[in-house]
Protein backbone atom coordinates (compact mmCIF):
# COMPACT_ATOMS: atom_id res chain seq x y z
CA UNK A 1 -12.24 -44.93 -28.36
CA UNK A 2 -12.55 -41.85 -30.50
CA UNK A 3 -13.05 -38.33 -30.32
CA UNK A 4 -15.44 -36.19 -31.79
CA UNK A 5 -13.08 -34.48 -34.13
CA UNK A 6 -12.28 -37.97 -35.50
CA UNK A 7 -15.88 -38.93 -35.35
CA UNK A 8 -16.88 -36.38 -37.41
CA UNK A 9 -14.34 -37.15 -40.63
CA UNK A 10 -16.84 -40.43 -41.02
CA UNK A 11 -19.85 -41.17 -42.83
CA UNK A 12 -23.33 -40.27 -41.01
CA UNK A 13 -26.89 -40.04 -41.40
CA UNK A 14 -28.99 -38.15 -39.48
CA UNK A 15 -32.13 -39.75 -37.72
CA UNK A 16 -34.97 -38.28 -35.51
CA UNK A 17 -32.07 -35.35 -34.81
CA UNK A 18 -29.84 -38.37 -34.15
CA UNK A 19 -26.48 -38.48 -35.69
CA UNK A 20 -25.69 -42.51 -36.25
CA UNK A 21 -22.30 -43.98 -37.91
CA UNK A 22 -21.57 -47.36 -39.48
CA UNK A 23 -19.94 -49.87 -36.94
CA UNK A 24 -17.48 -50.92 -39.48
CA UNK A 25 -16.66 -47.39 -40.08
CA UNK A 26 -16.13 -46.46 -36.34
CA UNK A 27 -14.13 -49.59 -36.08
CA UNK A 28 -11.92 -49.26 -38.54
CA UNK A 29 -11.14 -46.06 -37.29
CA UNK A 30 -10.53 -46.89 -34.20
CA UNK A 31 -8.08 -49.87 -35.73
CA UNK A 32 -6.22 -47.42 -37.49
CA UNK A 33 -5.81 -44.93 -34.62
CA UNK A 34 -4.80 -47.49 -32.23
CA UNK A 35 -2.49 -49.59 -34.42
CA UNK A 36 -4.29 -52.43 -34.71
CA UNK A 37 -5.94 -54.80 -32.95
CA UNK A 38 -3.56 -55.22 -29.82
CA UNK A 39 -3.51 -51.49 -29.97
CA UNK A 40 -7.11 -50.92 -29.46
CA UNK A 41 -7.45 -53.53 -26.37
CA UNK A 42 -4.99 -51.95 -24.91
CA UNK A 43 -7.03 -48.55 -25.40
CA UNK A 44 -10.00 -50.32 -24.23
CA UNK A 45 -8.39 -51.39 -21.02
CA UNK A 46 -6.68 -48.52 -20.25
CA UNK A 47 -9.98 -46.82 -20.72
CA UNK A 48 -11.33 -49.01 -17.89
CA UNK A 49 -8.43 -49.24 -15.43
CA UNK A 50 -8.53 -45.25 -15.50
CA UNK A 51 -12.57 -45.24 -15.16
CA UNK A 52 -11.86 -47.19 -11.71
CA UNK A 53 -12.60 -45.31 -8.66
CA UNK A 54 -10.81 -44.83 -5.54
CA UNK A 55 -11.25 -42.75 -2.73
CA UNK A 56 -14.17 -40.99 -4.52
CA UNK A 57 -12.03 -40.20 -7.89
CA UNK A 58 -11.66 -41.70 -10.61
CA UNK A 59 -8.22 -43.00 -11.54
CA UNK A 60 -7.73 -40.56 -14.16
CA UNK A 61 -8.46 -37.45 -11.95
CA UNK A 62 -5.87 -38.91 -9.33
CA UNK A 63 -3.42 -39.05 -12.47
CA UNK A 64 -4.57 -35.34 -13.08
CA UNK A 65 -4.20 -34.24 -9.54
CA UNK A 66 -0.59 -35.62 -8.98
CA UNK A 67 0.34 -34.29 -12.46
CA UNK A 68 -1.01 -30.67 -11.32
CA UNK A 69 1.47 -30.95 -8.37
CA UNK A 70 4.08 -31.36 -10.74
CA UNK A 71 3.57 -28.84 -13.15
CA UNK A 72 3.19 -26.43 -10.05
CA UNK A 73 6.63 -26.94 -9.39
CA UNK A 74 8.00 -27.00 -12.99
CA UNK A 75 9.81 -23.11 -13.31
CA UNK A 76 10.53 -21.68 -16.53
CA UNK A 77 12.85 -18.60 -15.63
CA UNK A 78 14.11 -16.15 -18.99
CA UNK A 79 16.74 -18.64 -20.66
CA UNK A 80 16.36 -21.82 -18.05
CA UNK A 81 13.98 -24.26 -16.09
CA UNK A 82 14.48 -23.44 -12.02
CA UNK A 83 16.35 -25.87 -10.09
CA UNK A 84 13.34 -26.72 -8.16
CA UNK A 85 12.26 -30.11 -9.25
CA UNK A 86 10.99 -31.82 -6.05
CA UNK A 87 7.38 -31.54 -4.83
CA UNK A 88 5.29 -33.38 -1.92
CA UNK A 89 1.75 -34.53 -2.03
CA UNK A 90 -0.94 -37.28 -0.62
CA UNK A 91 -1.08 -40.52 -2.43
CA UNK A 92 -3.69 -43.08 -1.63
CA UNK A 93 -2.34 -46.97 -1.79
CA UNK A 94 -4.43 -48.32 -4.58
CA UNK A 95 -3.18 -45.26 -7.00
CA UNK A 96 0.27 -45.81 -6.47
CA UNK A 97 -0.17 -50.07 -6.67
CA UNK A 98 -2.34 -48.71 -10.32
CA UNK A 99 -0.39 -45.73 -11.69
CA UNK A 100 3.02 -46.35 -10.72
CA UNK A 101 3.86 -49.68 -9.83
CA UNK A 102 3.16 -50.96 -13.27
CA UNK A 103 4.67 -47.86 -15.18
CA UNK A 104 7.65 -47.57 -13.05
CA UNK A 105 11.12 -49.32 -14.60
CA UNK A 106 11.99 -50.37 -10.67
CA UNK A 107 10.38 -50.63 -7.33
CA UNK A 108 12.19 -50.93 -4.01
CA UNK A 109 10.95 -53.66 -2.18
CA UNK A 110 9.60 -55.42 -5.00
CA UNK A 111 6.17 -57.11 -4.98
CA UNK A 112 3.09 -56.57 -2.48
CA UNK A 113 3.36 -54.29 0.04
CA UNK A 114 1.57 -53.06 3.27
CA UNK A 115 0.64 -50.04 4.89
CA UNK A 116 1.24 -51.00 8.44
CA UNK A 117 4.40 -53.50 7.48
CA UNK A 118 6.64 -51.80 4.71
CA UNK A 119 7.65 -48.23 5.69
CA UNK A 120 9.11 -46.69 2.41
CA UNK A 121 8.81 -47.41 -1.12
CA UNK A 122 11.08 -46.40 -3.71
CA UNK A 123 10.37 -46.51 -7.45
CA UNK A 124 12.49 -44.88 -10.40
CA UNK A 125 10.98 -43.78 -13.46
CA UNK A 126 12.22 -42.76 -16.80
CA UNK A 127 10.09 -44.12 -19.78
CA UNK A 128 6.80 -43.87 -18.62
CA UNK A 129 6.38 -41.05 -16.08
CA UNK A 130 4.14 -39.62 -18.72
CA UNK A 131 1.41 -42.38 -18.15
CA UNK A 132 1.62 -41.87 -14.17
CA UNK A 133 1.21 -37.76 -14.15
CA UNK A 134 0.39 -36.85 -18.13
CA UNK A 135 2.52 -36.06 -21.07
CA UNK A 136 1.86 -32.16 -20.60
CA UNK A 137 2.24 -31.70 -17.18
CA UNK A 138 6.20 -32.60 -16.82
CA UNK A 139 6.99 -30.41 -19.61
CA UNK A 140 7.71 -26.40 -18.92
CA UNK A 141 9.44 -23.83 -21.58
CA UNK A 142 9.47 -20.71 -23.68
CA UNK A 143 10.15 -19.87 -27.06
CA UNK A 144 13.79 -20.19 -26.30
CA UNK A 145 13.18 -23.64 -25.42
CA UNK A 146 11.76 -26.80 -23.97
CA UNK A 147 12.77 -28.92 -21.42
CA UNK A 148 10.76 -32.18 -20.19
CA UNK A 149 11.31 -34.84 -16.87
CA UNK A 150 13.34 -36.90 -18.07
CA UNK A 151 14.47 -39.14 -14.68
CA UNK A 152 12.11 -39.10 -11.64
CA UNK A 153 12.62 -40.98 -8.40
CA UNK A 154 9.23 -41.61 -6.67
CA UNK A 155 9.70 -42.11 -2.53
CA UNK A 156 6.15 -43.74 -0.82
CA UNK A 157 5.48 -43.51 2.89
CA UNK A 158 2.68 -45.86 3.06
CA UNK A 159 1.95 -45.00 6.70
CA UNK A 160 1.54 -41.56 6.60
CA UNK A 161 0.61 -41.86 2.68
CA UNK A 162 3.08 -39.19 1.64
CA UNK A 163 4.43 -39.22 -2.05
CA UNK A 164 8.06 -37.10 -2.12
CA UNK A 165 8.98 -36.70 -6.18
CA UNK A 166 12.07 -36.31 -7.44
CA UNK A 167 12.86 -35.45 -10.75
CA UNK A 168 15.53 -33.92 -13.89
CA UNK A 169 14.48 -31.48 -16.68
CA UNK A 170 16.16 -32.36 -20.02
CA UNK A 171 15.84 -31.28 -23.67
C-alpha cells in the first residue's frame, strides 16, 4: 500500500542485492498514510476490488479507459473550457454495477438490474465522479485557470451497453 518514493524514506538493509524493510516500519507507514486503521482496509480493499477482472481488464484499466473518454472531450479554449461536455462510450455491466453504482449519490431504478429486463439506467454523480473515471482526467485548464466536473449525469443502456455522460465544468 505504498509507493516506492515512500518506501524509500524508511530504514533498509541490503541482503544478497536484496533491499528488505522492517514490517513495523512499512506498517506504520502505511497507518499514517492511510489514516489509520479503517483507512488502510479500505486501501486494501479498494486495492482488490480494482485488481478484479472483467472482460479481460482489470477494473482499474476500465476506470482508466472511461476516464480517457472524458478527458478527450474536456476543451480548454484561450480564457474558457468548451461547451462540449457530453461523450459516448461502451460500458460492460459488471463495471458500471462496480464503479458507479456504489460511487454514484442516486441511481434510477434503484437496486439489481438486468440486461434483457431494465432498458435505461440513470445515475447522478457529484462527490465521487473522481473514483469512477480518476481525479485527473475530469479536470482541463491553463494558466488562466482551472475548471473541474463538478455535476455528471450517467445514462446506461444495458441492452446495447452504451454509457451517454453528461457533465458541468466548475472552478
Amino acid at each position: 500500500m505504498l509507493t516506492d518514493s515512500e518506501l524509500k524514506k524508511l530504514s533498509s538493509e541490503t541482503v544478497n542485492g536484496r533491499t528488505r524493510y522492517s514490517a513495523a516500519g512499512v506498517h506504520a507507514a502505511a497507518m499514517k498514510k492511510h489514516g489509520g486503521e479503517a483507512g488502510l482496509m479500505q486501501a486494501k480493499s479498494n486495492a482488490v476490488l480494482f485488481s478484479k477482472k472483467v472482460d479481460g481488464k482489470t477494473l482499474e484499466e476500465h476506470r482508466r479507459a472511461l476516464g480517457d473518454v472524458c478527458k478527450y472531450n474536456i476543451n480548454v479554449e484561450k480564457w474558457c473550457i468548451a461547451a462540449r461536455c457530453h461523450c459516448v462510450t461502451t460500458c460492460h455491466p459488471d463495471v458500471w454495477r462496480a464503479l458507479v453504482v456504489p460511487n454514484a449519490d442516486s441511481v434510477t431504478p434503484a437496486g439489481e438490474f438486468s440486461e434483457l429486463s431494465t432498458p435505461v439506467i440513470v445515475a447522478s454523480v457529484s462527490r465521487h465522479a473522481n473514483l469512477i473515471f480518476g481525479a485527473t482526467k475530469l479536470t482541463g485548464g491553463t494558466r488562466m485557470g482551472s475548471w473541474h466536473a463538478d455535476k455528471m449525469e450517467l445514462v446506461y443502456l444495458p441492452p446495447t451497453r452504451e454509457l451517454r455522460i453528461w457533465w458541468t465544468m466548475g472552478y
